[in-house]
PDB file of N, CA and C in Angstrom:
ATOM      1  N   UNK A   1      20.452 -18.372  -0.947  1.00  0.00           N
ATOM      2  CA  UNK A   1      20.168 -19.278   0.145  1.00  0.00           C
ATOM      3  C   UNK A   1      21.329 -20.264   0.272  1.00  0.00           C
ATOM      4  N   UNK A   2      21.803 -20.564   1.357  1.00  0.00           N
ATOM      5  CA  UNK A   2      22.759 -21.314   1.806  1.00  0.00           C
ATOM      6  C   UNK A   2      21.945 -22.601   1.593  1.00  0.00           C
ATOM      7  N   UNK A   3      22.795 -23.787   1.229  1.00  0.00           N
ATOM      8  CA  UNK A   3      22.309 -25.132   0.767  1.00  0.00           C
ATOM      9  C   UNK A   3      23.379 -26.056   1.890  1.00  0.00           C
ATOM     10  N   UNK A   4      23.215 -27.433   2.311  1.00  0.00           N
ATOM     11  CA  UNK A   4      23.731 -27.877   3.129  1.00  0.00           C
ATOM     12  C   UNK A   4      23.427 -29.471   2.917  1.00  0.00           C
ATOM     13  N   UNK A   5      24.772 -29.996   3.193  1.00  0.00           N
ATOM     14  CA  UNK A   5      24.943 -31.722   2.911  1.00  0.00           C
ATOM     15  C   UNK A   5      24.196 -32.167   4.076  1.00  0.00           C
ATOM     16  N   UNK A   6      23.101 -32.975   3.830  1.00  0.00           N
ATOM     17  CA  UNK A   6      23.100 -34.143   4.975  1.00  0.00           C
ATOM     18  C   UNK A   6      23.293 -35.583   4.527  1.00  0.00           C
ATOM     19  N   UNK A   7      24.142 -36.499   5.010  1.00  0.00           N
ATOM     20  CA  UNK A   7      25.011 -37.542   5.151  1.00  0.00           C
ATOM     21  C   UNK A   7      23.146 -38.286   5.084  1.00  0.00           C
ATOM     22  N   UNK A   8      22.968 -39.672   4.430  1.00  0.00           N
ATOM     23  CA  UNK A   8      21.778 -40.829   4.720  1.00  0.00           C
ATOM     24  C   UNK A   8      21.920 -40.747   6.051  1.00  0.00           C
ATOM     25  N   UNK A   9      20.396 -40.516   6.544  1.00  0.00           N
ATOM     26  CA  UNK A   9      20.409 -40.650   8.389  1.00  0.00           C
ATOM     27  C   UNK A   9      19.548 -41.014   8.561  1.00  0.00           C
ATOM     28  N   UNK A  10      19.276 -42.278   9.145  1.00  0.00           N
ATOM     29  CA  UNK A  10      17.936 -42.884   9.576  1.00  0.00           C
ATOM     30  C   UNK A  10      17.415 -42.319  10.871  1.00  0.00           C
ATOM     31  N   UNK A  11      16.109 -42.156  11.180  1.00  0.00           N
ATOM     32  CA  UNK A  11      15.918 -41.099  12.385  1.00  0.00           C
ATOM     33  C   UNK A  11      14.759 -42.581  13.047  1.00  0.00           C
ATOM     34  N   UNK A  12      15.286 -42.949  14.051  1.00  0.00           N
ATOM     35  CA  UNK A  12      14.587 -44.136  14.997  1.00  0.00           C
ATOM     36  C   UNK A  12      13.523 -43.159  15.700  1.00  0.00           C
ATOM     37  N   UNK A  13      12.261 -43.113  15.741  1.00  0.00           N
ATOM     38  CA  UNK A  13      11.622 -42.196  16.562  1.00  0.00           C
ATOM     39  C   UNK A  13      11.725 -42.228  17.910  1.00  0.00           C
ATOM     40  N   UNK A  14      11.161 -43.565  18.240  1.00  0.00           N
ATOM     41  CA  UNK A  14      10.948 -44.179  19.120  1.00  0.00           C
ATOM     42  C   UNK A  14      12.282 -43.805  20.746  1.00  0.00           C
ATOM     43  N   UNK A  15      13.102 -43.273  19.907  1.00  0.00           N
ATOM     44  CA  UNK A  15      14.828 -43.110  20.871  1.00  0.00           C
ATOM     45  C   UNK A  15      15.172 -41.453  20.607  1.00  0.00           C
ATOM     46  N   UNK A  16      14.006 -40.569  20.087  1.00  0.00           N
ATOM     47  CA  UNK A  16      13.986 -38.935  20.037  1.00  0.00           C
ATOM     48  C   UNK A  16      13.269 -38.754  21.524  1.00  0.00           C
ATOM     49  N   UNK A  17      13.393 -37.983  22.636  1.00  0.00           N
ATOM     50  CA  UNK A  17      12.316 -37.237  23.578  1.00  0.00           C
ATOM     51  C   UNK A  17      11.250 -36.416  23.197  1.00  0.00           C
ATOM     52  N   UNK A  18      10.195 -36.295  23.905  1.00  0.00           N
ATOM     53  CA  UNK A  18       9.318 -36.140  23.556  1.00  0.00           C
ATOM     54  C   UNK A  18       9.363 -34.411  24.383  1.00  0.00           C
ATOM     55  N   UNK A  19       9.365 -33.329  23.657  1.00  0.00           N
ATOM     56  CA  UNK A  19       8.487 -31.950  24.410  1.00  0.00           C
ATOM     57  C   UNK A  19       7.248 -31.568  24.590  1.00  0.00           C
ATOM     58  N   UNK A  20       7.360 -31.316  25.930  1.00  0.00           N
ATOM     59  CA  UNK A  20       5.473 -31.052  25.612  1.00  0.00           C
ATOM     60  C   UNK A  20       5.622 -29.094  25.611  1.00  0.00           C
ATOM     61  N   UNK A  21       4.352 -28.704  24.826  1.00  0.00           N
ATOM     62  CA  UNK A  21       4.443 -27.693  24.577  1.00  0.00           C
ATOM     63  C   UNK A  21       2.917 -27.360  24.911  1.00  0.00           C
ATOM     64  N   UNK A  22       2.626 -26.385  25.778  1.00  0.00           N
ATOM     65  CA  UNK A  22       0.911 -26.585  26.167  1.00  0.00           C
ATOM     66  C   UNK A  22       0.670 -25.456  25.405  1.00  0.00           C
ATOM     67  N   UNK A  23      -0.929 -25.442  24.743  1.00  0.00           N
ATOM     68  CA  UNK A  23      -1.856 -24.893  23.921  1.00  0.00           C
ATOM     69  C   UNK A  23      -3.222 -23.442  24.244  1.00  0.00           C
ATOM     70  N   UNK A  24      -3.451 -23.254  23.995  1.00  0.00           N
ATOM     71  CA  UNK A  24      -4.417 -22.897  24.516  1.00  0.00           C
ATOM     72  C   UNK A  24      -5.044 -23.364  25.221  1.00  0.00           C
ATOM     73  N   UNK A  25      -5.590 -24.784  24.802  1.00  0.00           N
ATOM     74  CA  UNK A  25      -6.159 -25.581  25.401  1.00  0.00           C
ATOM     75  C   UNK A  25      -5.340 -26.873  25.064  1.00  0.00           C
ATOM     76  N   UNK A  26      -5.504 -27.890  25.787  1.00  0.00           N
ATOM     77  CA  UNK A  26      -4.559 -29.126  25.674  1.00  0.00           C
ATOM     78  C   UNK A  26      -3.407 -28.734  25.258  1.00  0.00           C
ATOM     79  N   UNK A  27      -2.660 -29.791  25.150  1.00  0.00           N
ATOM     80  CA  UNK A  27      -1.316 -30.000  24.978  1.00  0.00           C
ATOM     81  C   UNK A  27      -0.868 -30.352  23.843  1.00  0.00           C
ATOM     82  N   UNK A  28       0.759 -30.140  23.184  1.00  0.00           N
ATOM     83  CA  UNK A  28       1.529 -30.791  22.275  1.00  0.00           C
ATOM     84  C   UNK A  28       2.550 -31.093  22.686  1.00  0.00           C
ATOM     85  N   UNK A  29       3.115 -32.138  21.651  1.00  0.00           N
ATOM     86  CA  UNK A  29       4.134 -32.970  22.185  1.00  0.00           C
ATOM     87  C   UNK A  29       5.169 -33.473  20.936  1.00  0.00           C
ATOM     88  N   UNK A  30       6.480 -33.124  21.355  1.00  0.00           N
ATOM     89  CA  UNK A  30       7.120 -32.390  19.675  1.00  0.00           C
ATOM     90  C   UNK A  30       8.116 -33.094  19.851  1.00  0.00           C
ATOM     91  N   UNK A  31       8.679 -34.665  18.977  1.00  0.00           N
ATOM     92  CA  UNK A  31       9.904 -34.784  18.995  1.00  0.00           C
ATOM     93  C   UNK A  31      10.789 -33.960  17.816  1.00  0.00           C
ATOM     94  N   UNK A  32      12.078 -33.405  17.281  1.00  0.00           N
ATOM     95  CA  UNK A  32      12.731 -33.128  16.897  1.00  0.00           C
ATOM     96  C   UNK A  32      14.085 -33.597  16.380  1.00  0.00           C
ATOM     97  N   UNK A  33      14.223 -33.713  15.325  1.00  0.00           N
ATOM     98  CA  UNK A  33      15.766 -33.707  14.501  1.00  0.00           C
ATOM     99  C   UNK A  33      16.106 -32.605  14.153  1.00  0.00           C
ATOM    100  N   UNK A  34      17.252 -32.059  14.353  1.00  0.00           N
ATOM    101  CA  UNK A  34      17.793 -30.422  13.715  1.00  0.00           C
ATOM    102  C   UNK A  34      18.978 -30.560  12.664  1.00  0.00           C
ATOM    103  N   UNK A  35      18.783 -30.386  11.636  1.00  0.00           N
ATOM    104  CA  UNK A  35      19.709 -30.490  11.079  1.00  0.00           C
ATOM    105  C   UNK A  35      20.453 -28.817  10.411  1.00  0.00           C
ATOM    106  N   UNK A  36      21.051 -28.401  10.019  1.00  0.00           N
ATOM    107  CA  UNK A  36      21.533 -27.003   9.622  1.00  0.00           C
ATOM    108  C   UNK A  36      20.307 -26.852   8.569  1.00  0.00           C
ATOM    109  N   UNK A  37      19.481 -25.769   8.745  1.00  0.00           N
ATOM    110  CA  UNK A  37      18.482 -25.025   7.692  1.00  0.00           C
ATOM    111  C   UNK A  37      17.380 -25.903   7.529  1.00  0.00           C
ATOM    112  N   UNK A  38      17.029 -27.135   8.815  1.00  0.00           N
ATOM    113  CA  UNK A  38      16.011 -27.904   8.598  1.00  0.00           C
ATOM    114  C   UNK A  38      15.730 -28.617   9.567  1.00  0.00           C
ATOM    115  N   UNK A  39      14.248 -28.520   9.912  1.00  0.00           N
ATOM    116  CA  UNK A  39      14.361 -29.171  11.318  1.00  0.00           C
ATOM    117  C   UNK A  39      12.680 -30.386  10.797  1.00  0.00           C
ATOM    118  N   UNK A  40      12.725 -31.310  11.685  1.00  0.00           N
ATOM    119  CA  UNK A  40      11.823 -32.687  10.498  1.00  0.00           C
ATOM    120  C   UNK A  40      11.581 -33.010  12.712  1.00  0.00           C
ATOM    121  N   UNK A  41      10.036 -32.792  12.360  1.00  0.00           N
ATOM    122  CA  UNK A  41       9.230 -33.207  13.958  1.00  0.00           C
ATOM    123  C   UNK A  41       7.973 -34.337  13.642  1.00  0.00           C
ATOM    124  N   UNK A  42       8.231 -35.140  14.523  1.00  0.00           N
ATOM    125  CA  UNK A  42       6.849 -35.799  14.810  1.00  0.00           C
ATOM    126  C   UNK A  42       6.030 -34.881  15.839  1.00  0.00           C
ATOM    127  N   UNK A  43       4.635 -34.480  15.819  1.00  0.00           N
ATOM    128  CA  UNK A  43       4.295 -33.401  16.493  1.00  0.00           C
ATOM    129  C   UNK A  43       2.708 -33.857  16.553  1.00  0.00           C
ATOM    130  N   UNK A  44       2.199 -34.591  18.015  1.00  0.00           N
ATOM    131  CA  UNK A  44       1.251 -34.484  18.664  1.00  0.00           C
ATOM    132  C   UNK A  44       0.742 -33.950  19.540  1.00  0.00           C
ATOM    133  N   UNK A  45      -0.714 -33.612  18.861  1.00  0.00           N
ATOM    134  CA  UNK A  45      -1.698 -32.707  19.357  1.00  0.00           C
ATOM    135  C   UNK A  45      -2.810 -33.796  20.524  1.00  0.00           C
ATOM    136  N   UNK A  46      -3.132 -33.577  21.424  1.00  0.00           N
ATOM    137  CA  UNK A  46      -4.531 -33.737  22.495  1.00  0.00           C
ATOM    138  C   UNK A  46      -5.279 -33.930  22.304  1.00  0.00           C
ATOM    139  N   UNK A  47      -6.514 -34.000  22.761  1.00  0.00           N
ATOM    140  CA  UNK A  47      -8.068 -34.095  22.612  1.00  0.00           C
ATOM    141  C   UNK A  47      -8.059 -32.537  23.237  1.00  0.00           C
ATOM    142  N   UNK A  48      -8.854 -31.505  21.875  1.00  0.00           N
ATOM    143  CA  UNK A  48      -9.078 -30.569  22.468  1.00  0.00           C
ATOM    144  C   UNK A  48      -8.069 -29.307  22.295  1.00  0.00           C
ATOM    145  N   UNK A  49      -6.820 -29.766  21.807  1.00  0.00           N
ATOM    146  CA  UNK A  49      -5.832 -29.023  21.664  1.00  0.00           C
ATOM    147  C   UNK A  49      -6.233 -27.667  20.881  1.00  0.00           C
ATOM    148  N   UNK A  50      -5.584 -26.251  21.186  1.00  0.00           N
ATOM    149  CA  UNK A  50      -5.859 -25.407  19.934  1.00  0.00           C
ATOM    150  C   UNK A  50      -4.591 -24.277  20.337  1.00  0.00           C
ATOM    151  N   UNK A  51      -3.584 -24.278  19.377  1.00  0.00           N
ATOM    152  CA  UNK A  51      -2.463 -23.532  19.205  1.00  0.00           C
ATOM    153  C   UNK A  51      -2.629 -22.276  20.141  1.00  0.00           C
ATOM    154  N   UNK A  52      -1.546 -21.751  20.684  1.00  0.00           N
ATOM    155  CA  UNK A  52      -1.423 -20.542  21.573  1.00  0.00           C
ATOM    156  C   UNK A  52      -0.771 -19.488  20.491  1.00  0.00           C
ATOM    157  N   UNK A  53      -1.037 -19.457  19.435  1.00  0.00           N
ATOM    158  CA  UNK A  53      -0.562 -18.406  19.183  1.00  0.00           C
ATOM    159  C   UNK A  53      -1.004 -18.187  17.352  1.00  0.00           C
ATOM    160  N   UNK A  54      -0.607 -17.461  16.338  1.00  0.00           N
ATOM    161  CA  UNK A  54      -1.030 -17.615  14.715  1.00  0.00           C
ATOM    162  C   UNK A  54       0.932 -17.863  14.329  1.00  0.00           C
ATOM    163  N   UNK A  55       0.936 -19.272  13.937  1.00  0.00           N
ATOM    164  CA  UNK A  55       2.237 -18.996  13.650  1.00  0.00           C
ATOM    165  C   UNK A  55       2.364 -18.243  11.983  1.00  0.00           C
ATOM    166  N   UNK A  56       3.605 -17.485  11.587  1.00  0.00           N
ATOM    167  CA  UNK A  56       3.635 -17.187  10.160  1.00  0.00           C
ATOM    168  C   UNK A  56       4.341 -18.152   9.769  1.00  0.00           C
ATOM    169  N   UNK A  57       5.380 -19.145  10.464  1.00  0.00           N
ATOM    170  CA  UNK A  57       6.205 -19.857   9.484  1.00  0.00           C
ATOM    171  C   UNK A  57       5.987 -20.942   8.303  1.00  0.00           C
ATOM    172  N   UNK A  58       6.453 -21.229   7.989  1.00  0.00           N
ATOM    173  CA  UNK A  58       6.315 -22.077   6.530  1.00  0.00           C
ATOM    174  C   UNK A  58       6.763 -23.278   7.035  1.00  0.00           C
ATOM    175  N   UNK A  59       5.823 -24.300   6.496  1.00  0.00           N
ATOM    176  CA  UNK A  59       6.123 -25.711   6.746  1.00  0.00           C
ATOM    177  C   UNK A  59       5.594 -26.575   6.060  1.00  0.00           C
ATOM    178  N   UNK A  60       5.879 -27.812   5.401  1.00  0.00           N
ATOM    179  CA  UNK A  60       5.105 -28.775   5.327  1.00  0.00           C
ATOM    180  C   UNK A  60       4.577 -29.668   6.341  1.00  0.00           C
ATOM    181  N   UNK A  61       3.202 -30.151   6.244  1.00  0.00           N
ATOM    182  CA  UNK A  61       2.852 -30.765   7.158  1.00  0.00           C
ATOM    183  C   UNK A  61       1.834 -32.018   6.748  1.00  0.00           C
ATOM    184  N   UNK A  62       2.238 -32.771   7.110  1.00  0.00           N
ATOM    185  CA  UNK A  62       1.745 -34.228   7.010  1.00  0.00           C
ATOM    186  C   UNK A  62       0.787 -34.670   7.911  1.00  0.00           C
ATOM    187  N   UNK A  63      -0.600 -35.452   7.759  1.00  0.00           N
ATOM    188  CA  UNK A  63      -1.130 -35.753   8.448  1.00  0.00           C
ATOM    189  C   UNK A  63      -0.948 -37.345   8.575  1.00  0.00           C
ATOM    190  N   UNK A  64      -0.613 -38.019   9.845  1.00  0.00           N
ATOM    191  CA  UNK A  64      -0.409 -39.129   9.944  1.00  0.00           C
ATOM    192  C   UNK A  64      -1.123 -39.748  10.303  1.00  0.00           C
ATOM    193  N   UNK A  65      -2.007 -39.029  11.263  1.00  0.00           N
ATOM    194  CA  UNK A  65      -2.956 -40.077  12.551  1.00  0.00           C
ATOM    195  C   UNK A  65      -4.238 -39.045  12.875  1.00  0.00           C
ATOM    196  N   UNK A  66      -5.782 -39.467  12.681  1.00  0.00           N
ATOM    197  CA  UNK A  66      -6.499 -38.381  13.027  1.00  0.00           C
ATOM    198  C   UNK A  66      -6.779 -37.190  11.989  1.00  0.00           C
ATOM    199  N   UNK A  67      -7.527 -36.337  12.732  1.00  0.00           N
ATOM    200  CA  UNK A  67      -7.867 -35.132  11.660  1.00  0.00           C
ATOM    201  C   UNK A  67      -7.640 -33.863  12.419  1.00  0.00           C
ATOM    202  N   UNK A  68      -7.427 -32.859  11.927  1.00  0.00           N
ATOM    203  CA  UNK A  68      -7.094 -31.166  12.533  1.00  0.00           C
ATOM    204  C   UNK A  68      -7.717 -30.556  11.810  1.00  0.00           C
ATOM    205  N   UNK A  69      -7.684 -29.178  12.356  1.00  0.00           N
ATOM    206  CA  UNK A  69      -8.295 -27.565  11.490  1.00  0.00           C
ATOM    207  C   UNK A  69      -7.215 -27.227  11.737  1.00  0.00           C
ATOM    208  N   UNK A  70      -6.732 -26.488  10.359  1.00  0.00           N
ATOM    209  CA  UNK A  70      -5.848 -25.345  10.060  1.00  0.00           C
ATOM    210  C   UNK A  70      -7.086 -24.201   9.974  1.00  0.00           C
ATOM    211  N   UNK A  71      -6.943 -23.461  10.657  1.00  0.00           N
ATOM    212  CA  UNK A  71      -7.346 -22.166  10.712  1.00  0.00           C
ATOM    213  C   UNK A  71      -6.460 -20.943  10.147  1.00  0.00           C
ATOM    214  N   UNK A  72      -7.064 -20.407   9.274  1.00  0.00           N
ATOM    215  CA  UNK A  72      -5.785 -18.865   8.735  1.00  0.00           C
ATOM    216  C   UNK A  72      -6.788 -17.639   9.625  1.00  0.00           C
ATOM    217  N   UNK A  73      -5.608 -16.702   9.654  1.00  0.00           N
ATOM    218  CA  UNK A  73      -6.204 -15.279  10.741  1.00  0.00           C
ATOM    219  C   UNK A  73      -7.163 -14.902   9.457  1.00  0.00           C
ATOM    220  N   UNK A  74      -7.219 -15.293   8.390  1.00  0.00           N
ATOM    221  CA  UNK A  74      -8.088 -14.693   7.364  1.00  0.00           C
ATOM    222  C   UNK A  74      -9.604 -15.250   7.109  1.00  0.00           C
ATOM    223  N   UNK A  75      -9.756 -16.069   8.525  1.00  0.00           N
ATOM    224  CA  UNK A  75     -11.086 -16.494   8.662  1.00  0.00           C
ATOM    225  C   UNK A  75     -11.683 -17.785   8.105  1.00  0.00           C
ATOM    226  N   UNK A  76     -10.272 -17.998   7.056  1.00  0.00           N
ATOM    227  CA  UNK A  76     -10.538 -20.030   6.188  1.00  0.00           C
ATOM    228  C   UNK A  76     -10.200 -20.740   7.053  1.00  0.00           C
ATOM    229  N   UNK A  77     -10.686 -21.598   6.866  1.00  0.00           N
ATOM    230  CA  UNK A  77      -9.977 -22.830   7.774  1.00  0.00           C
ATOM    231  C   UNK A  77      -9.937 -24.248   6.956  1.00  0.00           C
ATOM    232  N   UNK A  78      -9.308 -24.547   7.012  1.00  0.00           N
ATOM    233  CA  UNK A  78      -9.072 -26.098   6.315  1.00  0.00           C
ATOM    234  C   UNK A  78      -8.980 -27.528   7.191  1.00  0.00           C
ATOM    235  N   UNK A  79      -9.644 -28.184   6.880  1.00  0.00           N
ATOM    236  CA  UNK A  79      -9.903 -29.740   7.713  1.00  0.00           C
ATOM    237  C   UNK A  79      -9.074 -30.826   7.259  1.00  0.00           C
ATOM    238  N   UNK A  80      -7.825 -31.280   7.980  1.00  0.00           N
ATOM    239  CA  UNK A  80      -6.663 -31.781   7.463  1.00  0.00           C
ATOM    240  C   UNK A  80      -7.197 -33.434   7.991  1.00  0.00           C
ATOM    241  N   UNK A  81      -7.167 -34.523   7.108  1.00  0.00           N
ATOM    242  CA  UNK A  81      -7.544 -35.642   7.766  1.00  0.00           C
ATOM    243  C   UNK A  81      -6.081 -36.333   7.572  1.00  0.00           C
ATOM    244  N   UNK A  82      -6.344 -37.590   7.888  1.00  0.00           N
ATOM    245  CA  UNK A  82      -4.900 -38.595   7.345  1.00  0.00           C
ATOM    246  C   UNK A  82      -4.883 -38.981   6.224  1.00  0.00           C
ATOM    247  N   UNK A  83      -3.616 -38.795   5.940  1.00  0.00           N
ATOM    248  CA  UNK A  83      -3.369 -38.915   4.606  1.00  0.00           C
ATOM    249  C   UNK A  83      -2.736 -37.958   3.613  1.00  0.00           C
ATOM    250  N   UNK A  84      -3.291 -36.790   4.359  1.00  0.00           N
ATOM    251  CA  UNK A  84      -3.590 -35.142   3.386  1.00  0.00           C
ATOM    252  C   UNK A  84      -2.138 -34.623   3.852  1.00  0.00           C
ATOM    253  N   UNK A  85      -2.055 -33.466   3.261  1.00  0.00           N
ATOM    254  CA  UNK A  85      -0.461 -33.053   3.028  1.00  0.00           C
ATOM    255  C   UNK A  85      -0.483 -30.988   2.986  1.00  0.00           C
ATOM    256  N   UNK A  86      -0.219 -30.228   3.723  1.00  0.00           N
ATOM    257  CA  UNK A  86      -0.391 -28.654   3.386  1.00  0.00           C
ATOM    258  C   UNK A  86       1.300 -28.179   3.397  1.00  0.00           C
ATOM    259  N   UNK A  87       1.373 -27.715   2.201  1.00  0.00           N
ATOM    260  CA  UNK A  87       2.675 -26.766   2.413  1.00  0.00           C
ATOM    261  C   UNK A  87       2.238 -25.207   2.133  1.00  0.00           C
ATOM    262  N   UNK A  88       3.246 -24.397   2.948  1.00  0.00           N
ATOM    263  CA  UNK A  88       3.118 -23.179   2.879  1.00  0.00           C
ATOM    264  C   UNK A  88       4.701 -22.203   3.191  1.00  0.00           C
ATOM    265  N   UNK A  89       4.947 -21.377   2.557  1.00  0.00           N
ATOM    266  CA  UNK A  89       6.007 -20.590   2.721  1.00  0.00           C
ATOM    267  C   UNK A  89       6.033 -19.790   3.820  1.00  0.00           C
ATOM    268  N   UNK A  90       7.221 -19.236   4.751  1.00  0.00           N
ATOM    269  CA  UNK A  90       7.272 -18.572   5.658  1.00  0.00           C
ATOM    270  C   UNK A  90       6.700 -17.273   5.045  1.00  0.00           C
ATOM    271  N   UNK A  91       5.835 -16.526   6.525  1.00  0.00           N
ATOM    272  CA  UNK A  91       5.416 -15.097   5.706  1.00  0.00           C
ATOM    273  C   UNK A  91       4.268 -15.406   5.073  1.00  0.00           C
ATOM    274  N   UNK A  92       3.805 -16.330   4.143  1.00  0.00           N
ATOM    275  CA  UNK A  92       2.653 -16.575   3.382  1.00  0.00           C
ATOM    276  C   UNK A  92       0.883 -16.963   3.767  1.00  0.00           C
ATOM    277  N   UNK A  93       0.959 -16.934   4.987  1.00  0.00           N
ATOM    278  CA  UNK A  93      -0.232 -16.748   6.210  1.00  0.00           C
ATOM    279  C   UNK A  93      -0.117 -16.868   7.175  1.00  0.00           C
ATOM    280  N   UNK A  94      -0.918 -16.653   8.129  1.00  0.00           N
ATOM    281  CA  UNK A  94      -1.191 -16.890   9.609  1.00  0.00           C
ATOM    282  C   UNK A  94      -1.828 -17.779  10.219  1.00  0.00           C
ATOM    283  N   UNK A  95      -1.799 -19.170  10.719  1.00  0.00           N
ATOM    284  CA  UNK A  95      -2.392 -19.818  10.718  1.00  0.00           C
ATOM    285  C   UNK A  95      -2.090 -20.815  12.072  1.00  0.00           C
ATOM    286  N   UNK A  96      -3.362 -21.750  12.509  1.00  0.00           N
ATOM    287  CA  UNK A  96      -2.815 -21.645  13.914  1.00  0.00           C
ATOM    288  C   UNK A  96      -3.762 -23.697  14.019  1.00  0.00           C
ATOM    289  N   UNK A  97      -3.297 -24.313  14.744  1.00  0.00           N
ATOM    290  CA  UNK A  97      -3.959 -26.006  14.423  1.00  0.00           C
ATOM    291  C   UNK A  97      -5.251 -25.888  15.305  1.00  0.00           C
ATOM    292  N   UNK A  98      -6.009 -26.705  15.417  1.00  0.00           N
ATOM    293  CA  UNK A  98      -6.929 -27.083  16.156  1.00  0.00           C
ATOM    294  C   UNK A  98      -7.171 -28.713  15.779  1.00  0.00           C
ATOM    295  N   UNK A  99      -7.444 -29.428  16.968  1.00  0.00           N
ATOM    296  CA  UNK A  99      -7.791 -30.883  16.868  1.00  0.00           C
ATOM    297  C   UNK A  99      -8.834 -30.754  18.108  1.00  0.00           C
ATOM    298  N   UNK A 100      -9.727 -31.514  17.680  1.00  0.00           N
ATOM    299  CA  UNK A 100     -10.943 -32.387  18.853  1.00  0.00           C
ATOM    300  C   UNK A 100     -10.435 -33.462  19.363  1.00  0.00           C
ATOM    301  N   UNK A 101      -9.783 -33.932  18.489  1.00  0.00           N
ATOM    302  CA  UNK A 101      -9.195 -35.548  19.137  1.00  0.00           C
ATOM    303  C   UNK A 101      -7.873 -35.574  18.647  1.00  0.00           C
ATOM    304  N   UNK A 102      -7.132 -36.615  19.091  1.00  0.00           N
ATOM    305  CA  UNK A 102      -5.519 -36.714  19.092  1.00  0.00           C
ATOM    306  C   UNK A 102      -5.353 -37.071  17.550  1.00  0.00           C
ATOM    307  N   UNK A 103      -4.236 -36.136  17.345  1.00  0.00           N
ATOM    308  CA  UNK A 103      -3.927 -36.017  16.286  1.00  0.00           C
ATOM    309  C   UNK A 103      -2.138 -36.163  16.102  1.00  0.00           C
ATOM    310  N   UNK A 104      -1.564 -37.208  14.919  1.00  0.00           N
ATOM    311  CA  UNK A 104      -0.156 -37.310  14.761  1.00  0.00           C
ATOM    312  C   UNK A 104       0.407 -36.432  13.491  1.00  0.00           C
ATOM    313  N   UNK A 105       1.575 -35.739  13.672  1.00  0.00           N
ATOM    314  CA  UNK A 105       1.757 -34.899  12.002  1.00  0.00           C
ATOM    315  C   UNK A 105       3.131 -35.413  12.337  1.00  0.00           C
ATOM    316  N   UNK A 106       3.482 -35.381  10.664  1.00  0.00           N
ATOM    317  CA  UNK A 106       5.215 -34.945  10.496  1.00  0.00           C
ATOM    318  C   UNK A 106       5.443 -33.750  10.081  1.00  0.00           C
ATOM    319  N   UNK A 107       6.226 -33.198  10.426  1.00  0.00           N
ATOM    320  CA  UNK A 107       5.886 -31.440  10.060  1.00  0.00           C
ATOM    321  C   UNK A 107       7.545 -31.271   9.686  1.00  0.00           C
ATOM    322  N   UNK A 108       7.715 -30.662   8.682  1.00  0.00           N
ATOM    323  CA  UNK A 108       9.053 -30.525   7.891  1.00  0.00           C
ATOM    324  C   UNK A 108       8.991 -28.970   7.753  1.00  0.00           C
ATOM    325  N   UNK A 109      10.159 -28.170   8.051  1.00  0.00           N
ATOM    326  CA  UNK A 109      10.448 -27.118   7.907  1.00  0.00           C
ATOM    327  C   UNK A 109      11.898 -26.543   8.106  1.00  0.00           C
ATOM    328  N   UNK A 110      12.366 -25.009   7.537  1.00  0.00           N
ATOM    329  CA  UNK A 110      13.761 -24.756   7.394  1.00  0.00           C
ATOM    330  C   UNK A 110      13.404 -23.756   6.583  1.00  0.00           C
ATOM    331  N   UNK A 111      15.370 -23.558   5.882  1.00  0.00           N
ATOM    332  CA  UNK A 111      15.598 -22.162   5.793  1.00  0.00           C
ATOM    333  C   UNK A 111      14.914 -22.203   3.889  1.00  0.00           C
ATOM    334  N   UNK A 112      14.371 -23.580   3.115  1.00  0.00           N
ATOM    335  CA  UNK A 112      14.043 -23.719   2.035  1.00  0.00           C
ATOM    336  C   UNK A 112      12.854 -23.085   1.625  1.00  0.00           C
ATOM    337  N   UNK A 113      11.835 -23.013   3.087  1.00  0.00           N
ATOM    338  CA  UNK A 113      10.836 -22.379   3.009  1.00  0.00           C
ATOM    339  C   UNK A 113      10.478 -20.755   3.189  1.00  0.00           C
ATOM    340  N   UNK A 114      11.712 -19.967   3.326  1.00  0.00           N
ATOM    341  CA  UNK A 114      12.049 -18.832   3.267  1.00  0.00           C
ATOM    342  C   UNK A 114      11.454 -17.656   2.165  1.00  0.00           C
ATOM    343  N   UNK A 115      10.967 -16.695   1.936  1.00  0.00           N
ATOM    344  CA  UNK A 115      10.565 -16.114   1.161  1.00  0.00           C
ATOM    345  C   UNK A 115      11.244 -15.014   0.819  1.00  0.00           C
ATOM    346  N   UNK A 116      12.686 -15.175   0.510  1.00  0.00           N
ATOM    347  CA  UNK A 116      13.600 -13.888   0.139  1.00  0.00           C
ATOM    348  C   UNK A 116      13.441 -13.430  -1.250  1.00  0.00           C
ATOM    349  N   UNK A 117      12.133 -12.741  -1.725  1.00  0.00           N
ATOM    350  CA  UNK A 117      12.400 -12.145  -2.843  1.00  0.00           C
ATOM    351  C   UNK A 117      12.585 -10.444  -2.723  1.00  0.00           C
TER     352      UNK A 117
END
């Protein structure tokens, strides 16, 4: 795995744009930092929101504000409140968000979470 310098970088949120990305139902709304092999989002969910798709990738994810369902295609689902914290490796399930009410994450992911064995 390729490894990569990042320089101290303070990330002002408040001065990132905001994407909206629509859901199945409701909306998300994704700011972004990219750095080489790592990308670090503030990422709000709707009232009502529920992912368009099962992503496989690997991420950590932070709950900041509110509560979600992680749902896996394997029929578990997990109830993420604030506070709580899920990491998972790319490849290592299928799994897709759901929120009833607005929900804030920091969601950290890249090439660390890779599963090259």
């Amino acid at each position: 795995m390729e490894t990569f310098k990042i320089p101290f970088t303070d990330i002002d949120w408040s001065a990132v744009p905001k994407e909206e990305h629509k859901g199945e139902t409701g909306t998300s709304f994704w700011q972004i930092v990219q750095f080489p092999g790592l990308r670090i989002r503030i990422v709000e969910y709707s009232q009502g929101y529920i992912a368009d798709h099962w992503c496989k990738k690997g991420h950590i994810v932070h709950c900041l504000e509110g509560e979600f369902t992680s749902e896996l295609e394997n029929d578990k689902s997990i109830t993420m409140k604030q506070g709580m914290t899920y990491v998972v490796s790319d490849e290592m399930s299928s799994h897709r968000s759901v929120a009833r009410n607005n929900v804030k994450l920091l969601i950290i992911d890249g090439d660390f979470l890779k599963c090259d064995l």
